[in-house]
C-alpha atoms as a PDB file:
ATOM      1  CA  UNK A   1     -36.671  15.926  56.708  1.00  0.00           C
ATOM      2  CA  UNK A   2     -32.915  16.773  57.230  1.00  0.00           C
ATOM      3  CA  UNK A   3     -31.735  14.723  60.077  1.00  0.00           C
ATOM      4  CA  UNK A   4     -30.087  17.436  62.561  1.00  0.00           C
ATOM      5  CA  UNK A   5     -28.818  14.646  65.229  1.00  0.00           C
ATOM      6  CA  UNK A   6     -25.076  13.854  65.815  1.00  0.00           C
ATOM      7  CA  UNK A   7     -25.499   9.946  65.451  1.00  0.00           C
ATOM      8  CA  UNK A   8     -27.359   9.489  62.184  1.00  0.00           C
ATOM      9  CA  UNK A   9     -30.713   7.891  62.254  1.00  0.00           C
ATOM     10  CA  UNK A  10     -31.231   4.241  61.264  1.00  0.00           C
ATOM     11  CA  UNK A  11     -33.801   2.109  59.806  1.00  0.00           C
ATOM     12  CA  UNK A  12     -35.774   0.063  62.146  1.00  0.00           C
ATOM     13  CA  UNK A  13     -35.211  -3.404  61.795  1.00  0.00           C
ATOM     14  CA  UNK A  14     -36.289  -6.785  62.177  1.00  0.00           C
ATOM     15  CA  UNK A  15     -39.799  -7.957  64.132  1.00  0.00           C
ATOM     16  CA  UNK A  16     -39.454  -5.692  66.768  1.00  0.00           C
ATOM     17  CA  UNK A  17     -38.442  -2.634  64.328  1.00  0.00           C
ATOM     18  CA  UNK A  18     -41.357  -3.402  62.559  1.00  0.00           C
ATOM     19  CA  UNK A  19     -43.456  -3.582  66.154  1.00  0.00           C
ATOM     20  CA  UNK A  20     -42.058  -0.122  66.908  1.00  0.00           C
ATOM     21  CA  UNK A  21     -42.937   0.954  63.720  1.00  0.00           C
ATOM     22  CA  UNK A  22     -46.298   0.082  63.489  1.00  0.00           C
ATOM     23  CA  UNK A  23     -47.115   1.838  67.681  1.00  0.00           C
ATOM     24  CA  UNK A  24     -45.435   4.502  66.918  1.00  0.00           C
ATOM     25  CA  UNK A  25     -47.216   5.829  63.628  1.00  0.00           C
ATOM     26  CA  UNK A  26     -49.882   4.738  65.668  1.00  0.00           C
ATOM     27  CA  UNK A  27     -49.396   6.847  68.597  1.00  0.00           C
ATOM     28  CA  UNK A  28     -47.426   9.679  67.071  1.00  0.00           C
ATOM     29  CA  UNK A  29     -48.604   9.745  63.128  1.00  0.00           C
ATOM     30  CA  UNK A  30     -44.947   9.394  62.223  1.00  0.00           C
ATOM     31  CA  UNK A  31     -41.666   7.358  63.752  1.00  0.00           C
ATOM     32  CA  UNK A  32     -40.182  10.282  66.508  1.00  0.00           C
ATOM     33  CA  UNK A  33     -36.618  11.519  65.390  1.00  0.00           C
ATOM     34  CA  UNK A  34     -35.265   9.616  68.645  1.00  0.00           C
ATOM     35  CA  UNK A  35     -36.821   6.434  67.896  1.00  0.00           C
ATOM     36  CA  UNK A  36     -34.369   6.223  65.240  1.00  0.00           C
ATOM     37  CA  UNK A  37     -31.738   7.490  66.346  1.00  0.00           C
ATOM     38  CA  UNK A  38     -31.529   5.429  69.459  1.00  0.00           C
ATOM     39  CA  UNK A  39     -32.083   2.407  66.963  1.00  0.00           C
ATOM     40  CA  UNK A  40     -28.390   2.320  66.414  1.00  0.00           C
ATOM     41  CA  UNK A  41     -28.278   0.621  69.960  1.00  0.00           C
ATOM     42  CA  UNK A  42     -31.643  -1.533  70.393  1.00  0.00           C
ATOM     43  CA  UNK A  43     -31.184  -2.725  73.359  1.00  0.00           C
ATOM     44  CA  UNK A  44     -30.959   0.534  74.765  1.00  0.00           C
ATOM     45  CA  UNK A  45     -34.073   1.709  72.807  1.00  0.00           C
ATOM     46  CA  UNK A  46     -35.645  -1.274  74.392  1.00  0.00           C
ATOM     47  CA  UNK A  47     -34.977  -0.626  77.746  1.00  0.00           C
ATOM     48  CA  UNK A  48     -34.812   2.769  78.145  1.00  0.00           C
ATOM     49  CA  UNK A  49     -38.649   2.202  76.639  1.00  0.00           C
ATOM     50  CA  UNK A  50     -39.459  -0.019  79.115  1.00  0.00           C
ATOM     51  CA  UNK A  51     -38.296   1.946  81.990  1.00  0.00           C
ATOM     52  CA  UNK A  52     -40.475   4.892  80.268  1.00  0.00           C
ATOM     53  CA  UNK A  53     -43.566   2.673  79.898  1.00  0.00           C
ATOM     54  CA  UNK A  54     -43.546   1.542  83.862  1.00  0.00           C
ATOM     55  CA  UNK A  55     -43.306   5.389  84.755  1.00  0.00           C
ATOM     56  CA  UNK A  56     -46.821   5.718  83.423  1.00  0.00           C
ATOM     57  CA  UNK A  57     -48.289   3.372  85.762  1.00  0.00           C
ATOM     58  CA  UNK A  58     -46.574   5.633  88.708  1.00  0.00           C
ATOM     59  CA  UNK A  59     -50.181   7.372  89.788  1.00  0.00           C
ATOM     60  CA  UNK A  60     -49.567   9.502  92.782  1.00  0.00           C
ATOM     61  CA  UNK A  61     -49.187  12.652  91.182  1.00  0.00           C
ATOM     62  CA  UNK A  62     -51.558  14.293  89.257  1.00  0.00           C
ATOM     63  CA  UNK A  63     -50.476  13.588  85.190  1.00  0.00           C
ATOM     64  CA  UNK A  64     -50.990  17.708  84.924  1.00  0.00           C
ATOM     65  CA  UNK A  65     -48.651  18.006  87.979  1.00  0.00           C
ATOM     66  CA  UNK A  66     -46.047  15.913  86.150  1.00  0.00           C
ATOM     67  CA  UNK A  67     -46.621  17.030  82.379  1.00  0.00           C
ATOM     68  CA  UNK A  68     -45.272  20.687  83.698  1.00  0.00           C
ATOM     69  CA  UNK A  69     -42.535  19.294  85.496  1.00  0.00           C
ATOM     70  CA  UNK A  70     -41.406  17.397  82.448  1.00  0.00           C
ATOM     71  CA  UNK A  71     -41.681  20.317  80.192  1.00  0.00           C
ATOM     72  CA  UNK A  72     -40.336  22.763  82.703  1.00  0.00           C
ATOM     73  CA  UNK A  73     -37.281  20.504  82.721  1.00  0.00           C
ATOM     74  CA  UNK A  74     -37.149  20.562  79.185  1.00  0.00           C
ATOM     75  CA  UNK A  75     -37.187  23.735  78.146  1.00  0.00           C
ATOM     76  CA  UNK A  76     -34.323  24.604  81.427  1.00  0.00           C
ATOM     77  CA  UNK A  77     -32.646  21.701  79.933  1.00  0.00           C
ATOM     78  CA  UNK A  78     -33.253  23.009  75.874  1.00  0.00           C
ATOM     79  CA  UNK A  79     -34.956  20.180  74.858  1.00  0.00           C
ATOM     80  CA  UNK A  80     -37.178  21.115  71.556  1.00  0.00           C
ATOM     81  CA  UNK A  81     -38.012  17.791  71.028  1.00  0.00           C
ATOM     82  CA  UNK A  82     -39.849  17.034  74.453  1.00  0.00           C
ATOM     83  CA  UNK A  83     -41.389  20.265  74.723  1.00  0.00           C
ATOM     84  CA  UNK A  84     -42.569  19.793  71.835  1.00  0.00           C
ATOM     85  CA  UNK A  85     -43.565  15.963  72.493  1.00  0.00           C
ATOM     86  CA  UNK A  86     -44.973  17.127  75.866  1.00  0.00           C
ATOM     87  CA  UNK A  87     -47.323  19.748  74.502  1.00  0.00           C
ATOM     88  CA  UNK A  88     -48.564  17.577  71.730  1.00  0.00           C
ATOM     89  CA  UNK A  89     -49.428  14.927  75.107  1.00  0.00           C
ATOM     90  CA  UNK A  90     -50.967  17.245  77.230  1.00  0.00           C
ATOM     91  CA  UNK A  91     -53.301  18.250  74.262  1.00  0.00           C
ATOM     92  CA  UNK A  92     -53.651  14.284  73.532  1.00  0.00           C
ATOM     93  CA  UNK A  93     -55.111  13.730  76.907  1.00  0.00           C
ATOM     94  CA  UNK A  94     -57.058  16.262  77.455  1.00  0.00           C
ATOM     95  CA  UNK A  95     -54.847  18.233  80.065  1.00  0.00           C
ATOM     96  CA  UNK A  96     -54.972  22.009  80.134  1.00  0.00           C
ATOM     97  CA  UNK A  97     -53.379  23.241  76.613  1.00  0.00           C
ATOM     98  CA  UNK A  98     -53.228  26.786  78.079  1.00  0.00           C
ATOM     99  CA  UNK A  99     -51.153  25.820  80.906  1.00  0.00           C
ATOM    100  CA  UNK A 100     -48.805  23.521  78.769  1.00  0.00           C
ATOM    101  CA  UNK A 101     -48.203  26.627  76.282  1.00  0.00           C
ATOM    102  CA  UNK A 102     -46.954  28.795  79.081  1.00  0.00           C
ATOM    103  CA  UNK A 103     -44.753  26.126  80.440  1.00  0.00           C
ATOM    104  CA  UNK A 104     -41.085  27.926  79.470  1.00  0.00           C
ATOM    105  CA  UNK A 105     -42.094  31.182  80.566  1.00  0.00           C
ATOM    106  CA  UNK A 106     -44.346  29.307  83.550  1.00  0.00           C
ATOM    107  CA  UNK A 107     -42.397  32.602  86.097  1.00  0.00           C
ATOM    108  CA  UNK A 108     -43.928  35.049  84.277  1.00  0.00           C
ATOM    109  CA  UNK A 109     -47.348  33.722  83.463  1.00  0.00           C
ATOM    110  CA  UNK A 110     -50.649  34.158  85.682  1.00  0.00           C
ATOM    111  CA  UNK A 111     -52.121  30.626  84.851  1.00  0.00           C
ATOM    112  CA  UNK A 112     -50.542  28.453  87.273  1.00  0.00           C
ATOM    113  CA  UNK A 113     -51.790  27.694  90.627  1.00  0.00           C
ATOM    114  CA  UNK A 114     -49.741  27.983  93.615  1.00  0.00           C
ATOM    115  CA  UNK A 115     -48.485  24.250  93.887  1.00  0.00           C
ATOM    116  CA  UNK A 116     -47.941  24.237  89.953  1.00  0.00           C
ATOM    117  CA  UNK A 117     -45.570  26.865  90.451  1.00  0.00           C
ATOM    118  CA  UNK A 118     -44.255  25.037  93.324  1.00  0.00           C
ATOM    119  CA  UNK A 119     -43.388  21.841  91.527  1.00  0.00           C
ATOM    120  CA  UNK A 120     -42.290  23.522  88.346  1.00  0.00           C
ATOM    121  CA  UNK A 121     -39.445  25.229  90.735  1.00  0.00           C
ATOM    122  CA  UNK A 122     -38.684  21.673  92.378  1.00  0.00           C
ATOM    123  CA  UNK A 123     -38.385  20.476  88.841  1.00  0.00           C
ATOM    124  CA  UNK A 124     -36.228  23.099  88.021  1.00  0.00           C
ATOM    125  CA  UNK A 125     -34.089  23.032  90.966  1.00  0.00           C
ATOM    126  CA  UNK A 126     -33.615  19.445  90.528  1.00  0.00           C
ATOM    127  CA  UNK A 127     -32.466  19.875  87.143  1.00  0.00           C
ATOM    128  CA  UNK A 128     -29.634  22.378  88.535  1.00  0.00           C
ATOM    129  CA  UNK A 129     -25.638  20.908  88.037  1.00  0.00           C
ATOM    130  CA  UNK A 130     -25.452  20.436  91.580  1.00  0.00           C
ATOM    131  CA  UNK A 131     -28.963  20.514  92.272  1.00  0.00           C
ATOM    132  CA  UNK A 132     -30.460  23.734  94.221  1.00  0.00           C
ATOM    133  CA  UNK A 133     -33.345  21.613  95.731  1.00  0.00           C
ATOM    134  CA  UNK A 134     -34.095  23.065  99.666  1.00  0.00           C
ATOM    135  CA  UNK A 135     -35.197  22.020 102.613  1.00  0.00           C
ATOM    136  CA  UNK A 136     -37.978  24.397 102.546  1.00  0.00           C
ATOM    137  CA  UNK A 137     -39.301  23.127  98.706  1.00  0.00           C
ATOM    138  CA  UNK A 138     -39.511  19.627  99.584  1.00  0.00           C
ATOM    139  CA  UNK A 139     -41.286  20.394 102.897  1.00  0.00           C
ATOM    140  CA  UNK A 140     -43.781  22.686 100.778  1.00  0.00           C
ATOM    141  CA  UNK A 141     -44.407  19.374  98.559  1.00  0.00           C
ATOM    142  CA  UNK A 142     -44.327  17.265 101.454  1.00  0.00           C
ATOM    143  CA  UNK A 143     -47.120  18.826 103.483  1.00  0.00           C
ATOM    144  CA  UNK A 144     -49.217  19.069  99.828  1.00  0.00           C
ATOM    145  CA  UNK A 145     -48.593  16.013  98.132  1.00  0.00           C
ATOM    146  CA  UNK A 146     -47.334  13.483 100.525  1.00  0.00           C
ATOM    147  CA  UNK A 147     -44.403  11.107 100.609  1.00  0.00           C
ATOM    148  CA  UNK A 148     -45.522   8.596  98.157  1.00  0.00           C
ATOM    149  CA  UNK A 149     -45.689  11.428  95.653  1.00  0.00           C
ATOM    150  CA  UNK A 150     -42.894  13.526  96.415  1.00  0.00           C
ATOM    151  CA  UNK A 151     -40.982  10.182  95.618  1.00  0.00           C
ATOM    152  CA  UNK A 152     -42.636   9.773  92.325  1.00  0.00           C
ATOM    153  CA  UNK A 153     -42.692  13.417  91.450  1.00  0.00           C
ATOM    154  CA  UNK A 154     -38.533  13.325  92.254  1.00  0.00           C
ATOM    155  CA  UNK A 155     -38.101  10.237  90.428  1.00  0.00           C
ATOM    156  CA  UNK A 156     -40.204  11.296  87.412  1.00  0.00           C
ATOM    157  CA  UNK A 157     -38.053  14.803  87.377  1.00  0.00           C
ATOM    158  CA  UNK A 158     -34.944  12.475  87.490  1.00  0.00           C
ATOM    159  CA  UNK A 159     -36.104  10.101  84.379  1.00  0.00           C
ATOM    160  CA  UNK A 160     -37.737  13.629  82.543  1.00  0.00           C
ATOM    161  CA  UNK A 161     -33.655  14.999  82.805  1.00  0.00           C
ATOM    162  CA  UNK A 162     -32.389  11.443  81.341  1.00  0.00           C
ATOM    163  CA  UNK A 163     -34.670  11.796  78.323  1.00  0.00           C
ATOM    164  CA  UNK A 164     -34.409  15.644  77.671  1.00  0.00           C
ATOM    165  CA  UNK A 165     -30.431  15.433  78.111  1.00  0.00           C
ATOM    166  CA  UNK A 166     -30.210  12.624  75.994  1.00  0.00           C
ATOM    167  CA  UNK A 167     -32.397  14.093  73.319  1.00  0.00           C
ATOM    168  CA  UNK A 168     -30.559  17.301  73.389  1.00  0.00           C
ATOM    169  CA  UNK A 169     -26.588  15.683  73.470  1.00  0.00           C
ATOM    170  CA  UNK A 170     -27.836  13.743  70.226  1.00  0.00           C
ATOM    171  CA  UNK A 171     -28.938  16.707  68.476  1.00  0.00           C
ATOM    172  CA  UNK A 172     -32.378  16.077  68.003  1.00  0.00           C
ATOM    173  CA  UNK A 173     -34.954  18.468  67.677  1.00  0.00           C
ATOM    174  CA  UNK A 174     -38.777  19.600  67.633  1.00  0.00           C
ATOM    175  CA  UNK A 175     -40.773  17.050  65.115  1.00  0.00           C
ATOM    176  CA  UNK A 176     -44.322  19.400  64.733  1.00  0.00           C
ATOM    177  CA  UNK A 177     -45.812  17.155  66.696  1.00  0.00           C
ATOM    178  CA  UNK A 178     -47.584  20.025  68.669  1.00  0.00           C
ATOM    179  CA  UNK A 179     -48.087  21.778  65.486  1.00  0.00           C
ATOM    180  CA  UNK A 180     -49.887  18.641  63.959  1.00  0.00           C
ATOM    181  CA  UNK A 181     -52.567  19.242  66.181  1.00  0.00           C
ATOM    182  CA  UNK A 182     -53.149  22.593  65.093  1.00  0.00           C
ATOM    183  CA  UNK A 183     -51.851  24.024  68.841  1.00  0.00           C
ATOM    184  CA  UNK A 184     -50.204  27.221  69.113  1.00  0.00           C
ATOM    185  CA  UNK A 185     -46.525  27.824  69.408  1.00  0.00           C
ATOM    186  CA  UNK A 186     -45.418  27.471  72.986  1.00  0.00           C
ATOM    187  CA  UNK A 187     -44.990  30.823  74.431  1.00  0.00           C
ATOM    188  CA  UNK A 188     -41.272  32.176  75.132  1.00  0.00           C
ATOM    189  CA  UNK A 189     -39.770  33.936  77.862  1.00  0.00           C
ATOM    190  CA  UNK A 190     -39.520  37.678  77.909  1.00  0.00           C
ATOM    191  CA  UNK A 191     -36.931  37.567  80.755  1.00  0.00           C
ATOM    192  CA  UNK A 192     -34.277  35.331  81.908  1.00  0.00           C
ATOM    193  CA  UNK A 193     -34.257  32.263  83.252  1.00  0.00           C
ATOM    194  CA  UNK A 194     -33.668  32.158  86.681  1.00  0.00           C
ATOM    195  CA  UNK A 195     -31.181  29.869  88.390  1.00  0.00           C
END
């Protein structure tokens, strides 16, 4: 494969290269574009990854709840890679593949529930440069979800945008992961994005 990224990828070194190696074949069938890329800088790779690991263990919010907000917040954002990542995940575990297709033209669809919609939006709005969040969409959240999970949801929209923006400033792009599985292409807006 070509490498499309603006920093050049770079071998995995060392134990722990080797370590991240062997989990991510593992878990993905193949080492993900970013892995290498944010190799040039391991301790960042290793952090960053840690930080990512302990968001997993957040469980307030339903993982279907969150897997839209990620990928609405990539494809706002233009993030291939995680759209692609987070539609290859949502098939992994066994969340609704239907839904997860229709996440970029989620305004336009008639799959998603009333709250789905609701927390793609937040997502969205957070995502916004300034942010467009209202009073009136985290009271809507509020009153369904709670406090303990608005904060999660909020924080796990803020860590989604770190990972989609870096992934996009580096160049990287959609690895087939979603496309290993056999999974259809993700569906594409026939209007424009909203604001």
């Amino acid at each position: 494969m070509a490498s499309t990224t603006r920093i050049p990828r770079t071998e995995l070194t060392g134990l722990s290269g080797a370590l991240v190696k062997i989990m991510t074949r593992k878990r993905f069938g193949a080492v993900p574009e970013p892995v290498e890329v944010m190799w040039n800088h391991p301790d960042v790779f290793k952090d960053l990854s840690a930080f990512s690991r302990k968001t997993k263990n957040w469980n307030q919010v339903d993982p279907s709840l969150k897997s839209f907000a990620h990928m609405a917040v990539a494809s706002l954002v233009g993030c291939r890679f995680c759209l692609d990542l987070g539609y290859f995940h949502a098939h992994n575990q066994g969340l609704d593949e239907v839904k997860a297709r229709e996440v970029p033209r989620w305004r336009e669809s008639t799959v998603f529930t009333p709250l789905e919609r609701q927390v793609m939006e937040y997502a969205e709005a957070m995502s916004q440069t300034p942010p467009t969040v209202t009073d009136e969409m985290s009271a809507a959240l509020l009153e369904q979800l709670g406090a303990p999970a608005l904060v999660e949801l909020t924080s796990f929209v803020a860590a989604a945008n770190m990972g989609a923006r870096t992934n996009t400033a580096l160049g990287i792009e959609a690895q087939g992961f979603a496309a290993s599985c056999g999974l259809q292409p993700l569906a594409q807006p026939t209007t424009t994005k909203h604001s």
